[in-house]
Protein backbone atom coordinates (compact mmCIF):
# COMPACT_ATOMS: atom_id res chain seq x y z
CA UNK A 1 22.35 25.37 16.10
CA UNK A 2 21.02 26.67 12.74
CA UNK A 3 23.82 29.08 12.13
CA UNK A 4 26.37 26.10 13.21
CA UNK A 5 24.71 23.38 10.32
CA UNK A 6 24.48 26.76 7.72
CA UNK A 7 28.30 26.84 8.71
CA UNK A 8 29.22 23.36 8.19
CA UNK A 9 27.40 23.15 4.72
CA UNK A 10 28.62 26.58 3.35
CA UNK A 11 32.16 25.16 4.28
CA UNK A 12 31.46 22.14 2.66
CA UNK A 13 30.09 23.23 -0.06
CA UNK A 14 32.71 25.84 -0.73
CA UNK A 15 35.57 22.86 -0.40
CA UNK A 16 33.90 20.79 -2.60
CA UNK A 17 33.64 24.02 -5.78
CA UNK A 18 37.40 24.96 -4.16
CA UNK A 19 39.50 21.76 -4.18
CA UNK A 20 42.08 20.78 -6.32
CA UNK A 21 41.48 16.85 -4.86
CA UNK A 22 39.04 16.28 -8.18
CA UNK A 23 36.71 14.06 -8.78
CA UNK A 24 37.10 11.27 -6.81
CA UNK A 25 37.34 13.57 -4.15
CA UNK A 26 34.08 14.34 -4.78
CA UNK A 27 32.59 11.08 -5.08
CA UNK A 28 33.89 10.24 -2.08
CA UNK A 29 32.27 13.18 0.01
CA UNK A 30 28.74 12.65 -2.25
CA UNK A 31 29.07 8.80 -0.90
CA UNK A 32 29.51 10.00 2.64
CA UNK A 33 26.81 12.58 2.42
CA UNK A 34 24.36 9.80 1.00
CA UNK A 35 25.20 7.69 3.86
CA UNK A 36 24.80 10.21 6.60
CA UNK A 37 21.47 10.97 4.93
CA UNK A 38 20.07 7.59 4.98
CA UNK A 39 20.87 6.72 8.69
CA UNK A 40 17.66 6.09 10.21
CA UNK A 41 18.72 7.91 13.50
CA UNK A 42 19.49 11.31 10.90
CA UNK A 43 16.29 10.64 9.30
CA UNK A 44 13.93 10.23 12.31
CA UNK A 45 15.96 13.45 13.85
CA UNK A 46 14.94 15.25 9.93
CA UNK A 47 11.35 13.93 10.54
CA UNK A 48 10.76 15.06 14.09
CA UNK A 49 12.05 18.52 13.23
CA UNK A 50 9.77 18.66 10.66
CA UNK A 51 7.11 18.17 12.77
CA UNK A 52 7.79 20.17 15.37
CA UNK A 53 8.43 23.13 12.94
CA UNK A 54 4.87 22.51 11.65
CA UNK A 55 3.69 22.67 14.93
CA UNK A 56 5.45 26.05 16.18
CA UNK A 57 4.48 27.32 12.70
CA UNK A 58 0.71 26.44 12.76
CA UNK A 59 0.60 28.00 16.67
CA UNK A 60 2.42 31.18 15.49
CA UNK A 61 -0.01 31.36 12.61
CA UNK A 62 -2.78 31.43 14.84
CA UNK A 63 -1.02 33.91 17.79
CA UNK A 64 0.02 36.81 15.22
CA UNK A 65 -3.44 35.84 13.29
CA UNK A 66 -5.63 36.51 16.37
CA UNK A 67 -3.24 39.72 17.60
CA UNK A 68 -3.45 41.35 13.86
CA UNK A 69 -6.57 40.77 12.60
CA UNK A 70 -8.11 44.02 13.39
CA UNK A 71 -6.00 46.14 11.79
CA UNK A 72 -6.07 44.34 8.27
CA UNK A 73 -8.46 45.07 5.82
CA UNK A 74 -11.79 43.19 5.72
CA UNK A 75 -10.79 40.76 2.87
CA UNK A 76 -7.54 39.70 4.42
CA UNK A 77 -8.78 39.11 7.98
CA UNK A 78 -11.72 37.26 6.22
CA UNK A 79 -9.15 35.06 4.64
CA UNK A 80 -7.02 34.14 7.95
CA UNK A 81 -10.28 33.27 9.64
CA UNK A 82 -10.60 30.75 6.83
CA UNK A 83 -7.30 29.36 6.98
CA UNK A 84 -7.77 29.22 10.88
CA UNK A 85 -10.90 27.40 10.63
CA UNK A 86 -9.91 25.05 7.99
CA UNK A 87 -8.38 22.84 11.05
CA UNK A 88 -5.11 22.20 12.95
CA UNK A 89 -2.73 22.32 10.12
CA UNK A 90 -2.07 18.97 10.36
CA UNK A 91 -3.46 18.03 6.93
CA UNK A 92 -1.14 19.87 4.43
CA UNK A 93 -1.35 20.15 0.86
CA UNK A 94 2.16 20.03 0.05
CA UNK A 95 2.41 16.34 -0.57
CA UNK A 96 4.24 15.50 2.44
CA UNK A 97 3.90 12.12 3.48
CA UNK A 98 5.71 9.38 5.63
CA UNK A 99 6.55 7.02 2.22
């Protein structure tokens, strides 16, 4: 599915520097890409695969953390037992929030 959407907006993207349609062309896709952005049903879909990427992430984190931390030096395996003990990943510091 990745490779499909990475299709779609390369195409689109190479139309839009391509055409000879202009700018009002271009307005009119920008309008259409606004709108399809601000449908709730996108937007709950964008949200929920944000969250389950977080998820996947922060268990991956901790399954290649607890496979690999023998073999890295002291100072590095003391820091991934800090991240993994800081909690769940749930509380990021990237300024993500629902607003």
């Amino acid at each position: 599915m990745r490779y499909k959407v990475t299709f779609v907006v390369g195409l689109a993207l190479g139309y839009v520097l391509g055409t000879a349609a202009g700018r009002e062309r271009y307005e009119q896709l920008k309008r259409s890409a606004r709108a399809v952005a601000q449908n709730p049903a996108v937007r709950n879909a964008v949200e929920t695969a944000g969250h389950t990427g977080r998820d996947v992430a922060g268990k991956a984190f901790v399954a290649v953390g607890d496979r690999v931390e023998h073999a890295m030096p002291n100072g590095f395996g003391h820091r991934l037992r800090s991240l993994r003990e800081r909690g769940d990943g749930r509380d990021d510091e990237w300024g993500t929030s629902n607003t």
